[in-house]
Protein backbone atom coordinates (compact mmCIF):
# COMPACT_ATOMS: atom_id res chain seq x y z
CA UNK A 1 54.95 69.08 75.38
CA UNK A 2 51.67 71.34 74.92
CA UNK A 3 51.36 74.72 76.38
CA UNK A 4 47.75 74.67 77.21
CA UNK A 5 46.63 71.62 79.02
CA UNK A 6 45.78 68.82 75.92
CA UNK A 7 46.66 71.31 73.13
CA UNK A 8 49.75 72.86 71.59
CA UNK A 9 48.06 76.66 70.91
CA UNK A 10 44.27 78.07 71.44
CA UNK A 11 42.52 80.59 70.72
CA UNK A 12 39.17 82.79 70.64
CA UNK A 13 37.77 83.47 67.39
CA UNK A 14 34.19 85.42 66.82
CA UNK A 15 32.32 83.33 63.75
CA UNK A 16 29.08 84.52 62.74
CA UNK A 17 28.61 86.54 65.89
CA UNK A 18 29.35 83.58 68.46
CA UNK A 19 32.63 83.63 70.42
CA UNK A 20 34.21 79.88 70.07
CA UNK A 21 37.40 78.41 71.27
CA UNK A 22 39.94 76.80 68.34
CA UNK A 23 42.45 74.60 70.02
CA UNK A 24 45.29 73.03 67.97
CA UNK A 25 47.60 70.36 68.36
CA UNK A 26 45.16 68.02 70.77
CA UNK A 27 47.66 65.40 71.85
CA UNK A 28 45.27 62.44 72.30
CA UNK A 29 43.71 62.91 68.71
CA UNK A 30 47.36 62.19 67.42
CA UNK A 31 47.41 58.80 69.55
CA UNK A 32 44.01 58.17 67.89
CA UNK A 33 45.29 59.07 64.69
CA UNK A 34 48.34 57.29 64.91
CA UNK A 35 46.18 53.97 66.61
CA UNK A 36 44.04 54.03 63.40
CA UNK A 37 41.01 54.70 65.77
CA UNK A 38 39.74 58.39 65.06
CA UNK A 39 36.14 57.18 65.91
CA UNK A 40 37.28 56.29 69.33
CA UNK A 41 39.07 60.01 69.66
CA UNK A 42 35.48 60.95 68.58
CA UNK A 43 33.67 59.31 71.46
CA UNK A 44 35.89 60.83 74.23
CA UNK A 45 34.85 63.84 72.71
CA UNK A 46 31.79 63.97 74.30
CA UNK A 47 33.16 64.39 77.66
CA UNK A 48 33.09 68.08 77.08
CA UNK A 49 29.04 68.19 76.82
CA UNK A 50 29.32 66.07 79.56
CA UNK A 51 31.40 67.75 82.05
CA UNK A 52 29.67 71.20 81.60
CA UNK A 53 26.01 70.24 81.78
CA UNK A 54 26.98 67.99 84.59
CA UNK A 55 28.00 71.41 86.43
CA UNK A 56 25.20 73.07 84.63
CA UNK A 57 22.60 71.44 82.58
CA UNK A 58 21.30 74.89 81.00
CA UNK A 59 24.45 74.89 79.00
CA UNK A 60 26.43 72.42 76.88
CA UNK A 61 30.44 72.74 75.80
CA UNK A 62 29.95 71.61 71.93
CA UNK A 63 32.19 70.82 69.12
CA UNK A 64 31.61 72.86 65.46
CA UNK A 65 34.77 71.32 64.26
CA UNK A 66 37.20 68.08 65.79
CA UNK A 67 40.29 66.71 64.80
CA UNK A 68 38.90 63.12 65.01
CA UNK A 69 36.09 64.21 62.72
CA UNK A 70 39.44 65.21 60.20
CA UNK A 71 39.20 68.99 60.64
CA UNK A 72 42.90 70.51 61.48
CA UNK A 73 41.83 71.71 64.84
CA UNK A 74 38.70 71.25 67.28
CA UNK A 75 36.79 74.42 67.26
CA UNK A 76 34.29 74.57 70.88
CA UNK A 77 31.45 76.94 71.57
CA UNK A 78 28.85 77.07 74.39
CA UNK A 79 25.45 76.83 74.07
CA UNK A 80 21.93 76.72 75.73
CA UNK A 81 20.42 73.04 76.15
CA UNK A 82 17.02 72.28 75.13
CA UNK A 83 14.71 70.95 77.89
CA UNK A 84 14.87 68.00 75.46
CA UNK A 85 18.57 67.65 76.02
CA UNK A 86 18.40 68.03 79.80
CA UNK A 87 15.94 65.45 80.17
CA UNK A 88 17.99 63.12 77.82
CA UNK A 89 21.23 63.59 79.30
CA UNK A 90 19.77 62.60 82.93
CA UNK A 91 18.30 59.26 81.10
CA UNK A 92 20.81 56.97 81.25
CA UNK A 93 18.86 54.56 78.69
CA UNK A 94 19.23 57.22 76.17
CA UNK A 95 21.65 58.15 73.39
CA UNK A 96 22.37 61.27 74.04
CA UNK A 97 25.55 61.96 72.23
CA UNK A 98 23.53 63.70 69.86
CA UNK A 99 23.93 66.90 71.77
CA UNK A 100 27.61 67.21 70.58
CA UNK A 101 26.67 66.81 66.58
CA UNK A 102 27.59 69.41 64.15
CA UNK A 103 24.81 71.57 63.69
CA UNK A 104 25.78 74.97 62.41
């Protein structure tokens, strides 16, 4: 059974000058995995943008690295939103799972 929540171990790591958040062991990518569907893993992944710029939409919860995406763990960081972002996450006729890509 994991320790923390969805994940077997976390913890904080400074990269480049940006705290982040490595957690290991996510116990729903391995049902992906093991379901063949990593892409659908992928997709739930965006409720973390979600649920933090639904509390505040001046910052996002993003992922630099997920276990879906094949890395070995799912590395999280916050960050600002764009006014761009804001305005596209309130649309809901557009795509805005763009705010979660990889973009270091």
């Amino acid at each position: 059974m994991p320790k923390y929540g969805l994940h077997e171990r976390i913890e904080s790591v400074d990269v480049k000058g940006e705290k982040r958040i490595r957690a290991y062991g996510c116990v729903l990518a391995k049902e992906w995995r093991e379901c063949g569907e990593d892409s659908l893993g992928r997709l739930y992944c965006y409720i973390d943008p979600a649920k933090t710029m639904s509390v505040d939409p001046t910052k996002k919860l993003v992922h630099t690295k997920a276990i879906p995406d094949g890395d070995d763990y799912c590395e999280l960081v916050f960050r600002p939103t764009t006014e761009k972002e804001r305005k596209d996450f309130a649309d809901k006729e557009v795509d805005w799972e763009y705010i979660d890509e990889i973009n270091e």
